[in-house]
Protein backbone atom coordinates (compact mmCIF):
# COMPACT_ATOMS: atom_id res chain seq x y z
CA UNK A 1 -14.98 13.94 22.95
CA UNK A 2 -17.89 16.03 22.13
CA UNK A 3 -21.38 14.90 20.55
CA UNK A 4 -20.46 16.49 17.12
CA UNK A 5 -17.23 14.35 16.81
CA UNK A 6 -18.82 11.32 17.87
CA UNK A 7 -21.54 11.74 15.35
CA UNK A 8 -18.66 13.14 12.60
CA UNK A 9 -16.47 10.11 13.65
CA UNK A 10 -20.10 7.62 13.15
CA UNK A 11 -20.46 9.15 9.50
CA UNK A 12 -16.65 8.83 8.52
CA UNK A 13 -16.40 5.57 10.20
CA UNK A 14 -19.14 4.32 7.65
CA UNK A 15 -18.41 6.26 5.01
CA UNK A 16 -14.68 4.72 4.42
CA UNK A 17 -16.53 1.21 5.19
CA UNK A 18 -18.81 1.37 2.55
CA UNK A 19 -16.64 3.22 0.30
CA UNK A 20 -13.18 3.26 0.51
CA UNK A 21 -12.96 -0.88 2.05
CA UNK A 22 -14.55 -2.24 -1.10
CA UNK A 23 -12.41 -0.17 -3.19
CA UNK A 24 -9.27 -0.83 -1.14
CA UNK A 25 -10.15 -5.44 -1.32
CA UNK A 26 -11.05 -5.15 -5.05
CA UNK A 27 -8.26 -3.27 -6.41
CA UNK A 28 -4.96 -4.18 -4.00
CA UNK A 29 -6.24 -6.74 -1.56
CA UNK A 30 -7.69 -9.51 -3.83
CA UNK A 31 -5.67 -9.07 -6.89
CA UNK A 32 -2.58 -9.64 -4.37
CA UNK A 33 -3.89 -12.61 -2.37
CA UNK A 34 -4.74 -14.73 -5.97
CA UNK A 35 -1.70 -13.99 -7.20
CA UNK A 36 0.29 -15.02 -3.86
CA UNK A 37 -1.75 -18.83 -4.11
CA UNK A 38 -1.79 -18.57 -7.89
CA UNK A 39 -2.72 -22.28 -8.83
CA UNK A 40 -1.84 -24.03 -6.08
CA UNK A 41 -4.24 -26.80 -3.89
CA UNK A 42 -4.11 -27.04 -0.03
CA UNK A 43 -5.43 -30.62 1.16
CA UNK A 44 -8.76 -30.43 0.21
CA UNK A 45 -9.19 -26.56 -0.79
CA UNK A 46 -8.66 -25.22 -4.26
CA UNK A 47 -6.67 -22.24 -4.99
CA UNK A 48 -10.45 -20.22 -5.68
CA UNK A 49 -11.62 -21.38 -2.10
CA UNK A 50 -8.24 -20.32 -0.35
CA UNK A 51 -8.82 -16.99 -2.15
CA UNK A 52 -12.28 -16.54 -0.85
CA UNK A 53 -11.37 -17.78 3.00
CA UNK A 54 -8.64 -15.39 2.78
CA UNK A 55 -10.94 -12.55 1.62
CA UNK A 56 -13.22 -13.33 4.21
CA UNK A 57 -10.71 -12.89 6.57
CA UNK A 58 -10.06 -9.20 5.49
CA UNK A 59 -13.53 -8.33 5.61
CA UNK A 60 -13.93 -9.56 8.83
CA UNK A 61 -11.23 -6.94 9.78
CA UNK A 62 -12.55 -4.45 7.99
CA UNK A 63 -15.99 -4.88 9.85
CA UNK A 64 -14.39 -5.26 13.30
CA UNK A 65 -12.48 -2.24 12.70
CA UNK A 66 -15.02 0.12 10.66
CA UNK A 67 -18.31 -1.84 11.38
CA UNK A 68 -21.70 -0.85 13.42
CA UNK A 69 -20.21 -2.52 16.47
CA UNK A 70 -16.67 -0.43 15.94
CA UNK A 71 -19.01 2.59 16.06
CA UNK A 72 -20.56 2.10 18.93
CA UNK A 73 -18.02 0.81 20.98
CA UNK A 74 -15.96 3.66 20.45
CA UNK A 75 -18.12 6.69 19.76
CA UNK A 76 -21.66 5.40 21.43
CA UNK A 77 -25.16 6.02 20.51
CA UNK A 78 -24.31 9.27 18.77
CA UNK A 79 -21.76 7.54 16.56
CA UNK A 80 -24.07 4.67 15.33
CA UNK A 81 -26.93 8.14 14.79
CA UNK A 82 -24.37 9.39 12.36
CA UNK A 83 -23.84 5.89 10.52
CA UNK A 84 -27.37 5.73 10.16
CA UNK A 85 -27.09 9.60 8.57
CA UNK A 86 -24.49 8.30 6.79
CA UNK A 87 -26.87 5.54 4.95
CA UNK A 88 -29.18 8.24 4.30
CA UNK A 89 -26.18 10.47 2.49
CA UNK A 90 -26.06 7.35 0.73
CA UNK A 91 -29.25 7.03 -0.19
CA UNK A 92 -30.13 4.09 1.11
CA UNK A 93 -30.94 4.04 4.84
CA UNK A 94 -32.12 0.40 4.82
CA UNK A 95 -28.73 -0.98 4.35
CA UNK A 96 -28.77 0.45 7.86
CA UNK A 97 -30.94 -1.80 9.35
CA UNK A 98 -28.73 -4.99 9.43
CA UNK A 99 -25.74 -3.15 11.34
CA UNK A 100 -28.14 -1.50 13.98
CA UNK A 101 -30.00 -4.86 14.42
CA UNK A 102 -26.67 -6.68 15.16
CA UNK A 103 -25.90 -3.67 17.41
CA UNK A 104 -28.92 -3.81 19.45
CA UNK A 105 -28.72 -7.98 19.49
CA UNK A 106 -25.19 -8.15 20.44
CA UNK A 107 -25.65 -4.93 23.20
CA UNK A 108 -28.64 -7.34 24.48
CA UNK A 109 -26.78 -10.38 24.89
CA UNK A 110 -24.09 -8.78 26.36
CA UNK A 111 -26.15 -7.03 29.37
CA UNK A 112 -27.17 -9.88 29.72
CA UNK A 113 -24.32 -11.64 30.36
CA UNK A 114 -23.00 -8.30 32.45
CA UNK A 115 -25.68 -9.11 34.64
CA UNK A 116 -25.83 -12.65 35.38
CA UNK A 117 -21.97 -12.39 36.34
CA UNK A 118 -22.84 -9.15 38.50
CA UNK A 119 -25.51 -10.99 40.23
CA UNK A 120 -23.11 -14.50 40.51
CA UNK A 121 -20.63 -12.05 41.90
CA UNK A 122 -23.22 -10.76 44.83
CA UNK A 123 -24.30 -13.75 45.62
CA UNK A 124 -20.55 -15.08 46.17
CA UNK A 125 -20.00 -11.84 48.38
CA UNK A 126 -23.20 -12.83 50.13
CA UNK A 127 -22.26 -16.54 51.23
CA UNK A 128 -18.89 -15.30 52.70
């Protein structure tokens, strides 16, 4: 893949998340899901808190598939450039700051974790 479709893919990526996903829950997505639990109770949950566990649910796809972290694990550093250019298109590129601070704090805690099992893994080869 070459830098311009990474950075493309980045903008797209974010564009349908910030567009088209919103659009997509409020008109088909939530309208279905209240009228599927209608009135009804669960144990302790109402029928308004099933709806809203239920459209947290979808989000939470939504963001796993379409997200900051979706971006970079598929298109890299150029892809999240071109969600932050995407923000910008926008025309508001501080909305980018919470996805590229969850990128950088979840690409931090996972180096770290890459390294303490590289380093438990040499040190296992070593005692043998």
């Amino acid at each position: 893949m070459g830098l311009a479709f990474k950075f493309s893919a980045g903008v797209i990526m974010t564009l349908l998340y910030v567009i088209a996903v919103p659009y997509i829950t409020d008109t088909y997505i939530s309208p279905y899901i209240v009228e599927t639990v209608g009135d009804s109770g669960f144990l302790y949950f109402s029928s308004e808190t099933l709806v809203q566990i239920l459209i947290l649910i979808v989000t939470i796809i939504f963001i796993l598939l379409l997200g900051g972290g979706a971006v970079l694990r598929w298109f890299g550093i150029v892809g999240v450039l071109g969600m932050i250019v995407a923000y910008w298109l926008l025309g508001d590129i501080t909305k980018a700051t919470y996805p590229v601070l969850s990128i950088i704090l979840v690409s931090t805690v996972m180096w770290a974790l890459k390294t303490r099992k590289e380093k438990k893994k040499r040190d296992a080869e070593k005692s043998k």
